[in-house]
C-alpha atoms as a PDB file:
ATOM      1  CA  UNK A   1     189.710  35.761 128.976  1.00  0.00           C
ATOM      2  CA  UNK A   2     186.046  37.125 128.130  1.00  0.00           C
ATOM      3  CA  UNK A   3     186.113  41.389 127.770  1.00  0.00           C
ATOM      4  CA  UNK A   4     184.123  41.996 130.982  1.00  0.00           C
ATOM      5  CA  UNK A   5     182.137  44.837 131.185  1.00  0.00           C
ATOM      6  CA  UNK A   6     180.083  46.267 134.531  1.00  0.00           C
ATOM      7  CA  UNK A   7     177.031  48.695 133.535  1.00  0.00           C
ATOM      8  CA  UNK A   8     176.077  51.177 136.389  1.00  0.00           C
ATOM      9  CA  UNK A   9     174.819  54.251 136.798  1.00  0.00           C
ATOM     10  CA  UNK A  10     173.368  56.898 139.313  1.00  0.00           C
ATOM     11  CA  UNK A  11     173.618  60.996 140.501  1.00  0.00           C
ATOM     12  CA  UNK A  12     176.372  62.586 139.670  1.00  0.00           C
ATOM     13  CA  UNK A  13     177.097  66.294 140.539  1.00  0.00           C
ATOM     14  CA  UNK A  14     178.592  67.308 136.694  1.00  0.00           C
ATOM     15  CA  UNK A  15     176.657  65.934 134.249  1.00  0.00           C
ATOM     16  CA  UNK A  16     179.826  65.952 132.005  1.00  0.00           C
ATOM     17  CA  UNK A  17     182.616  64.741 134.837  1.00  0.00           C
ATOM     18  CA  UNK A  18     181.708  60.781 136.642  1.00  0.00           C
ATOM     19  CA  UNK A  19     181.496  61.695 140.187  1.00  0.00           C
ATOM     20  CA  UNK A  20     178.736  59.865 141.306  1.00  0.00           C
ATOM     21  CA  UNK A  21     177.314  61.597 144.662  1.00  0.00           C
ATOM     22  CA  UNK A  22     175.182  58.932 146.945  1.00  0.00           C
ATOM     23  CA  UNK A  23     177.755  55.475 146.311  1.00  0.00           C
ATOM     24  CA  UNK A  24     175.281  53.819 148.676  1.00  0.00           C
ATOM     25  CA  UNK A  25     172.265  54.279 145.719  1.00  0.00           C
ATOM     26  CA  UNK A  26     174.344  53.512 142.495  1.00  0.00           C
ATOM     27  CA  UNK A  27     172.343  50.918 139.809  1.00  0.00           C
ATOM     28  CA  UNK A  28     174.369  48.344 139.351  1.00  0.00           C
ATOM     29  CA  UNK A  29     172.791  46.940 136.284  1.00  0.00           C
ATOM     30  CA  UNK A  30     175.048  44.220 135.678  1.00  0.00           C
ATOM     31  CA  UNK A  31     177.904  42.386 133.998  1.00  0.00           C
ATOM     32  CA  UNK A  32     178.581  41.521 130.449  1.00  0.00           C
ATOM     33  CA  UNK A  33     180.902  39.375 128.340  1.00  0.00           C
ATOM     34  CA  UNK A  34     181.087  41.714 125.889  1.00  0.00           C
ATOM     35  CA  UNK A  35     180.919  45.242 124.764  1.00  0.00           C
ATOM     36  CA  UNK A  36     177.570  45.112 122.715  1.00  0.00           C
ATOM     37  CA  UNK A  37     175.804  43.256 125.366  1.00  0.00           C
ATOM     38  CA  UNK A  38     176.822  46.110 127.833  1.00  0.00           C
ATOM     39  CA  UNK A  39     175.932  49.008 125.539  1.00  0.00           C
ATOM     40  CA  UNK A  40     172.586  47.593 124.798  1.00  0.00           C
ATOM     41  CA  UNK A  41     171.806  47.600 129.009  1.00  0.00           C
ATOM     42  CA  UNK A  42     173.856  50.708 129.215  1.00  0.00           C
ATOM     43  CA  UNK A  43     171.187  52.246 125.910  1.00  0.00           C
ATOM     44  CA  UNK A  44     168.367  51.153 127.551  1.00  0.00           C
ATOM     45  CA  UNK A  45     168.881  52.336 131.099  1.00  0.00           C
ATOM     46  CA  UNK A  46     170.489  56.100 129.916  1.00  0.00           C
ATOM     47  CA  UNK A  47     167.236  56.739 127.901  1.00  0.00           C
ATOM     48  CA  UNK A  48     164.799  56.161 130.592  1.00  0.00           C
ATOM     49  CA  UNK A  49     166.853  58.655 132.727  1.00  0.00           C
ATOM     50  CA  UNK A  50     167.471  61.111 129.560  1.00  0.00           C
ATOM     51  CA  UNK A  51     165.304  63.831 131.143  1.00  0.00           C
ATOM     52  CA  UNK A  52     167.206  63.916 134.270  1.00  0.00           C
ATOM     53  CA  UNK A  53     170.753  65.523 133.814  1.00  0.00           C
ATOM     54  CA  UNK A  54     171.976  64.564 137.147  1.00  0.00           C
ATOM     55  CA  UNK A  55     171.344  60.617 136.215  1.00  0.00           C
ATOM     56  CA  UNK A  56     174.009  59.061 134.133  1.00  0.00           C
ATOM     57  CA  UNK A  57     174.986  55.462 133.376  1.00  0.00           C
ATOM     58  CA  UNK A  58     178.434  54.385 132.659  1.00  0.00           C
ATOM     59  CA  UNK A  59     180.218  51.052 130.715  1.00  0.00           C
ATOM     60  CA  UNK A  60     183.012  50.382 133.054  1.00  0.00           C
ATOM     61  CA  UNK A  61     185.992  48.072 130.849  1.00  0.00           C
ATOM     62  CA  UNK A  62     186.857  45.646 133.878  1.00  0.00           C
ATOM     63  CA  UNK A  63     188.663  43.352 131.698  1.00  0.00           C
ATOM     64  CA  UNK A  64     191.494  46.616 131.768  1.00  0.00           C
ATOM     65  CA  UNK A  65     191.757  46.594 135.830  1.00  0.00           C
ATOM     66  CA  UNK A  66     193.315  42.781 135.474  1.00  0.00           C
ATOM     67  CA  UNK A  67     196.037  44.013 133.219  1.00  0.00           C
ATOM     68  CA  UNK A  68     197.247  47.457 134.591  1.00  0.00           C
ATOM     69  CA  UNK A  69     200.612  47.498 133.124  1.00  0.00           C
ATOM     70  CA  UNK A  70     199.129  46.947 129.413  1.00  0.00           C
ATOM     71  CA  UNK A  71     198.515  50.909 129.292  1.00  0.00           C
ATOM     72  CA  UNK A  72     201.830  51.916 131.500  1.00  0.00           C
ATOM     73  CA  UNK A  73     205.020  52.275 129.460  1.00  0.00           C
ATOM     74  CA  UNK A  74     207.333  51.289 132.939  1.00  0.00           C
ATOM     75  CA  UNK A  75     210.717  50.164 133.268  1.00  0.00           C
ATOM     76  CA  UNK A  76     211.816  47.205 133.812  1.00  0.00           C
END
């Protein structure tokens, strides 16, 4: 299975925290088989918005929502 990775980005009311404030306006900028390919859309899109602290765009790893149990330790 390809590493998927989702690019988006948009307000958020902490520029350090990921709550994103207006869900109906995020930039979804797109999908990506792998991690450089998504880092070079994510690069591109954060510095056009670098003077704006409330903008902030975000690699999402959505190749780790198909396998939730990899990162839990649960018992059988």
């Amino acid at each position: 299975m390809k590493k998927l990775h989702l690019v988006m980005g948009g307000r958020v009311s902490d520029p350090q925290g990921h709550d994103f404030v207006d869900l109906a306006n995020l930039d979804l900028v797109g999908v990506y088989g792998s991690y450089a390919e998504a880092e070079e859309a994510w690069r591109g899109k954060a510095q056009r918005t670098v003077d704006d602290a409330e903008m902030k765009y975000v690699v999402v790893h959505l190749h780790r929502l198909f396998e939730p149990d990899v990162a839990l330790d649960r018992p059988a």
